[in-house]
C-alpha atoms as a PDB file:
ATOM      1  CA  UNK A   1     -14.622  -7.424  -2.191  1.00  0.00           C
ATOM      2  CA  UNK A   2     -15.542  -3.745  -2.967  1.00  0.00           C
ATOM      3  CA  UNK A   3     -17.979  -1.759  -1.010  1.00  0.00           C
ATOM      4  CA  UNK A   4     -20.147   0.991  -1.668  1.00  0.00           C
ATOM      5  CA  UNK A   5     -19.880   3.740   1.373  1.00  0.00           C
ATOM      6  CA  UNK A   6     -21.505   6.612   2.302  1.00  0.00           C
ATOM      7  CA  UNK A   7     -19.681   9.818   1.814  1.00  0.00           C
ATOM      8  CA  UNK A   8     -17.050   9.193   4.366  1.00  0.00           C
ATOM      9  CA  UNK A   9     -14.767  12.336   3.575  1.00  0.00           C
ATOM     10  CA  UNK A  10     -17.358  14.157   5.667  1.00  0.00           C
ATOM     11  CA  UNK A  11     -16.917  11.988   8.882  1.00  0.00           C
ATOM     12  CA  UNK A  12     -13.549  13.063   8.156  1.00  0.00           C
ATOM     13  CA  UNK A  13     -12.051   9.779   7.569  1.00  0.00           C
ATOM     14  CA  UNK A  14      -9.456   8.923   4.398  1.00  0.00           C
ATOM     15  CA  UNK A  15     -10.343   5.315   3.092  1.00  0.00           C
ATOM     16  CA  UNK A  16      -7.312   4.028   4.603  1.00  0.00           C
ATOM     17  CA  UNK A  17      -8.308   5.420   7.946  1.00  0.00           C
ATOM     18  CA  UNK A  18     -11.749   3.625   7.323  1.00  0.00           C
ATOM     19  CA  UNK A  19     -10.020   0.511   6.673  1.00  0.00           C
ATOM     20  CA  UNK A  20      -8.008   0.718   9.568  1.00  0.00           C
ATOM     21  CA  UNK A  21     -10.529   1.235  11.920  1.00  0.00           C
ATOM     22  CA  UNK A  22     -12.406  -1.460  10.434  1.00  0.00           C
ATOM     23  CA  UNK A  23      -9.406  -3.789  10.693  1.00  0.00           C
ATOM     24  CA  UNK A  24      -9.114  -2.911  14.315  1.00  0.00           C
ATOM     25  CA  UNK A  25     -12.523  -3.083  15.201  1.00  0.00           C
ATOM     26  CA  UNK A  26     -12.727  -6.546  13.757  1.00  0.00           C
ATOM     27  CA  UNK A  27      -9.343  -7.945  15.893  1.00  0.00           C
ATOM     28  CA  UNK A  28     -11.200  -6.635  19.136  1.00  0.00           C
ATOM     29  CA  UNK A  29     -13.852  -8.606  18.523  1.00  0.00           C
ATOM     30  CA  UNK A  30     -11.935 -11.428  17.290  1.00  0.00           C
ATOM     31  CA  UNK A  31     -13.133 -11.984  14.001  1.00  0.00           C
ATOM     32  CA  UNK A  32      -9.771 -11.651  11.757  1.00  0.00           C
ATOM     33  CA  UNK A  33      -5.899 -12.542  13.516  1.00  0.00           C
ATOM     34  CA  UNK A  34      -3.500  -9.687  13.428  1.00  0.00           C
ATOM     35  CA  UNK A  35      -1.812 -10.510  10.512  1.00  0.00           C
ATOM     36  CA  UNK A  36      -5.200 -10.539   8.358  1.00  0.00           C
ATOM     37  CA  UNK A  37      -5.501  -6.953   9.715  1.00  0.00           C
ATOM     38  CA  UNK A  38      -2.849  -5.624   9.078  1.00  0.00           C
ATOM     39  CA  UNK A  39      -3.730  -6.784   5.341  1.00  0.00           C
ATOM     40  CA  UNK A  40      -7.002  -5.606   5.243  1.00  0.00           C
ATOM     41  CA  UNK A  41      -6.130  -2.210   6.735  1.00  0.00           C
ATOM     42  CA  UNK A  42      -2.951  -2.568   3.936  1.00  0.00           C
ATOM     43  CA  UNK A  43      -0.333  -1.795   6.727  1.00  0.00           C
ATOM     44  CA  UNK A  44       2.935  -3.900   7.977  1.00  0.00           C
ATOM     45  CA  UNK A  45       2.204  -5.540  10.942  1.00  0.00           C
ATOM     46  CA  UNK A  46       4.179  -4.047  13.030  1.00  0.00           C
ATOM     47  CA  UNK A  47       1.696  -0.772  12.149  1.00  0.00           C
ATOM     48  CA  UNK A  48      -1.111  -2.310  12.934  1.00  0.00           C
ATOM     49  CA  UNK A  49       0.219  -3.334  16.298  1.00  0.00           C
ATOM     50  CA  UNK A  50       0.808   0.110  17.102  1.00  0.00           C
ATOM     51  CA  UNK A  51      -2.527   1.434  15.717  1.00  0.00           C
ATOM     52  CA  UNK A  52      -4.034  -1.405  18.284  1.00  0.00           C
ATOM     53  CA  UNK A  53      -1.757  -0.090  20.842  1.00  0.00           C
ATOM     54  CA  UNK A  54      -2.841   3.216  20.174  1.00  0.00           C
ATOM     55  CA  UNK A  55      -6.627   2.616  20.571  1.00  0.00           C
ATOM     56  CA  UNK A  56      -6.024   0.193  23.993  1.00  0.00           C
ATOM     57  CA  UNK A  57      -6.609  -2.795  22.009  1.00  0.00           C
ATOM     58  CA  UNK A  58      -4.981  -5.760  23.556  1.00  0.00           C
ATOM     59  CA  UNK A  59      -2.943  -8.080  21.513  1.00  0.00           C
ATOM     60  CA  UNK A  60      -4.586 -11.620  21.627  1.00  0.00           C
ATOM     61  CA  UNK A  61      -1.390 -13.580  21.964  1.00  0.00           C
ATOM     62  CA  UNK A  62      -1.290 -17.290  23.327  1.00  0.00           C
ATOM     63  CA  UNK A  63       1.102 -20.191  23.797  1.00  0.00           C
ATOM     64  CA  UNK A  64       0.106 -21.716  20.868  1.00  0.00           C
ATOM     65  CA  UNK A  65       1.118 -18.629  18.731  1.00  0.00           C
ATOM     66  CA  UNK A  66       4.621 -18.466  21.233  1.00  0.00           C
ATOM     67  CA  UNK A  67       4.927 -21.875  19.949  1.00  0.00           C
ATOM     68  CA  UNK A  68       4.163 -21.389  16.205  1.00  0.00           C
ATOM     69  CA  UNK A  69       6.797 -18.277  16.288  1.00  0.00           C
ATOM     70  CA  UNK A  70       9.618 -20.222  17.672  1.00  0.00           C
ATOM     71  CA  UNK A  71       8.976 -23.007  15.710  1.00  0.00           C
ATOM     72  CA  UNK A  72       9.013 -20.864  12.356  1.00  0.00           C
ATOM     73  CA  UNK A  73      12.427 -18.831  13.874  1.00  0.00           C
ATOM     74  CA  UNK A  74      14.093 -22.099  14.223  1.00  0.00           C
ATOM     75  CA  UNK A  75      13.295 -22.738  10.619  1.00  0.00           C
ATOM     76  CA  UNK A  76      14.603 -19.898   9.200  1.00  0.00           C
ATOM     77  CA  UNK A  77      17.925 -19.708  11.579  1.00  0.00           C
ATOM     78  CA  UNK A  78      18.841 -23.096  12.755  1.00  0.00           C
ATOM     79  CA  UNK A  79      21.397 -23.814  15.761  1.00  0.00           C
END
């Protein structure tokens, strides 16, 4: 999806700061999971944490997704 903005150079934002911000905005209100913002903003994840970190954003993490993690670890490196 393309978008047509209004001259953002002049609020002194790059495009990927834009999309960033975006990205993050959208995780705080829980609209998109981590992972599809760190695509969106077109970062690594572990970036995107840290740009959440930066702005106080807490990191919606739950049991289910503790569960889903170890279950994909044990996948990839079996005991």
């Amino acid at each position: 999806m393309n978008s047509e903005l209004p001259d953002i150079e002049t609020a002194g934002l790059s495009a990927a700061e834009l999309r960033l911000e975006l990205a993050c905005a959208l995780y705080a209100r829980g609209k998109i999971s981590a992972v599809t913002g760190s695509h969106l903003a077109d970062v690594d994840l572990i970036t995107f944490q840290g740009a959440l970190m930066e702005r106080h954003i807490p990191r919606n993490y739950t049991l289910e997704d503790l569960h889903d993690d170890m279950e994909a670890l044990n996948k990839l490196f079996p005991a």
